[in-house]
C-alpha atoms as a PDB file:
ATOM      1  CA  UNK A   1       0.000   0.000   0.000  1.00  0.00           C
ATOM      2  CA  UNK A   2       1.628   3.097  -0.781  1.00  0.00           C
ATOM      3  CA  UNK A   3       1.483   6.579   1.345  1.00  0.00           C
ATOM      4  CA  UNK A   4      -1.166   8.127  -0.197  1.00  0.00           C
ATOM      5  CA  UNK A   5      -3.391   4.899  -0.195  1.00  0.00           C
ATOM      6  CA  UNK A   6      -2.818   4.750   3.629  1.00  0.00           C
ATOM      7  CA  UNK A   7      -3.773   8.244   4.116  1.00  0.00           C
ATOM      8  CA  UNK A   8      -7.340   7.593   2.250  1.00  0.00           C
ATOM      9  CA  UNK A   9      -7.793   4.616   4.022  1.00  0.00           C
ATOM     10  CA  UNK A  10      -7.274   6.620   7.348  1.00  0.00           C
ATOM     11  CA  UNK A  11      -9.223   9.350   5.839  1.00  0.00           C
ATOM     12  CA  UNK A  12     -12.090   6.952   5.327  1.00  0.00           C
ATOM     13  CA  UNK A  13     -11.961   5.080   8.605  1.00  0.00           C
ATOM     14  CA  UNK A  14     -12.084   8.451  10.136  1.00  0.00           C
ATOM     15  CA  UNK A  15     -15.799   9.685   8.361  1.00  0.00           C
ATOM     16  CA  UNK A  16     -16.754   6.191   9.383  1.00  0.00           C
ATOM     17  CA  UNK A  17     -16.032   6.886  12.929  1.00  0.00           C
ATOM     18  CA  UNK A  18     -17.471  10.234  12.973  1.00  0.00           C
ATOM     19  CA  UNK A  19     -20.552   9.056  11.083  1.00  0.00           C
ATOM     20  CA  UNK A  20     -21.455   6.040  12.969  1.00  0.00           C
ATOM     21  CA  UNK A  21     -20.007   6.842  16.553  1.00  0.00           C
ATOM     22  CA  UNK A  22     -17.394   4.189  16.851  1.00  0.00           C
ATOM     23  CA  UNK A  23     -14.027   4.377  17.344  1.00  0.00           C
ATOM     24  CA  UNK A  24     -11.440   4.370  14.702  1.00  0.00           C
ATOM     25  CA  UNK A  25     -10.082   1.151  16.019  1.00  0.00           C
ATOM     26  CA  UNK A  26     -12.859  -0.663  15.708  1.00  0.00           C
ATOM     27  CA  UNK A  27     -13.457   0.368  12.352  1.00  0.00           C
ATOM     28  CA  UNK A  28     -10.237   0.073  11.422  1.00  0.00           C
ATOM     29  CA  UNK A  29     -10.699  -3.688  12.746  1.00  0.00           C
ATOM     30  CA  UNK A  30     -13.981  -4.318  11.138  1.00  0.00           C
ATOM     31  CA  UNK A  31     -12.638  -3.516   7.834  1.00  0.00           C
ATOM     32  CA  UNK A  32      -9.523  -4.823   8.156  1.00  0.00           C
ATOM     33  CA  UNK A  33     -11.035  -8.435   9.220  1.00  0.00           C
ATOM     34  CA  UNK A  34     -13.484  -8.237   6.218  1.00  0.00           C
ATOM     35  CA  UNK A  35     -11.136  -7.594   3.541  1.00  0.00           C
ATOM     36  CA  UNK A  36     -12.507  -3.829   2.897  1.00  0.00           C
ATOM     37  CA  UNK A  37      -9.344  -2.522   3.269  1.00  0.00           C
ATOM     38  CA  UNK A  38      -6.793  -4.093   1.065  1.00  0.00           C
ATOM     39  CA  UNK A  39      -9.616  -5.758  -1.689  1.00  0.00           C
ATOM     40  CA  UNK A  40     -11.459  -2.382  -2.167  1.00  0.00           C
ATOM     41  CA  UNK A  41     -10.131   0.948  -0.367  1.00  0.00           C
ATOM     42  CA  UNK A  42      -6.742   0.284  -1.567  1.00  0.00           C
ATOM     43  CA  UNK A  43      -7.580  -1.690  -4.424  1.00  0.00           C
ATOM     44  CA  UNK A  44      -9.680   1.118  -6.135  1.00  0.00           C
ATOM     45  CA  UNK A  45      -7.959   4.090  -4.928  1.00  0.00           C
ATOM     46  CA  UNK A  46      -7.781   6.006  -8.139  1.00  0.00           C
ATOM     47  CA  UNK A  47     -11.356   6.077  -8.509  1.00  0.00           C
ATOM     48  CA  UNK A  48     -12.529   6.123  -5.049  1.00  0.00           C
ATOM     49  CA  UNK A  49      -9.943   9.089  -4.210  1.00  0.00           C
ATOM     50  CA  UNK A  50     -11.964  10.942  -6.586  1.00  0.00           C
ATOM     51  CA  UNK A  51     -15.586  10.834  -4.807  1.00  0.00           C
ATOM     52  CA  UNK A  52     -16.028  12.690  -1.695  1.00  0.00           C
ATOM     53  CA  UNK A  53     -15.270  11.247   1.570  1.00  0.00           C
ATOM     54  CA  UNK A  54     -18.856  10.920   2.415  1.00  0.00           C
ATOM     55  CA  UNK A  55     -20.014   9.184  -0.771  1.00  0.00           C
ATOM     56  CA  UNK A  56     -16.904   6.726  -0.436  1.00  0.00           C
ATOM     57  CA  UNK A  57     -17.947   6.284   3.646  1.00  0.00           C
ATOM     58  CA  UNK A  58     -21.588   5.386   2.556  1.00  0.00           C
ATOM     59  CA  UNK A  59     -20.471   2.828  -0.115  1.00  0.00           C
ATOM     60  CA  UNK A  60     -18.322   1.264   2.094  1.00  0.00           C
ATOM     61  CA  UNK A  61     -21.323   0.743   5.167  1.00  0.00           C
ATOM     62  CA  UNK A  62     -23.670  -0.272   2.418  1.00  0.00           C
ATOM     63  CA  UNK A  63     -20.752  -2.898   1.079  1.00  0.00           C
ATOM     64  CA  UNK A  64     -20.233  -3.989   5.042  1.00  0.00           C
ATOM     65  CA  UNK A  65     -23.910  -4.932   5.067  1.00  0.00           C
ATOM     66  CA  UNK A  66     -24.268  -6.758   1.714  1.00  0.00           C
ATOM     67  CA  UNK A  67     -21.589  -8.736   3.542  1.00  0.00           C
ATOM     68  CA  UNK A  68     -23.576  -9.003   6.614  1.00  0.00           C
ATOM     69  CA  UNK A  69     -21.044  -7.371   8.706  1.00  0.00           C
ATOM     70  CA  UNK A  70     -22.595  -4.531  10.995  1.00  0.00           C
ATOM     71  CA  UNK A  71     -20.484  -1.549  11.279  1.00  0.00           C
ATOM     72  CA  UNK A  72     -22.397   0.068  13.772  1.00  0.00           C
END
């Protein structure tokens, strides 16, 4: 993962957190564990860099639940 991938992916892990209420680490863990992180956050960075942090936050809770993971 390079520097600027890491810094999304903390980017995005932080609008989760201050959208749903949890703490970073525990979204940080949650995505980590189901593969959010490294298959699609870093995996599409040069398109998902492009959306606003919201929008990209939102896909990623609505991707948590089609895989029946609550993030929340």
């Amino acid at each position: 993962m390079t520097s600027k991938q890491l810094d999304f992916v903390t980017c995005v892990i932080g609008a989760l957190s201050l959208m749903t209420g949890q703490s970073c680490s525990l979204i940080y863990r949650r995505l980590h564990s189901a593969g959010i992180i490294k298959d699609y956050l870093a995996a599409a960075y040069d398109v998902l860099h492009t959306f606003s942090l919201e929008y990209v936050a939102e896909d990623v809770i609505a991707l948590m639940k089609k895989k029946g993971i609550a993030i929340c």
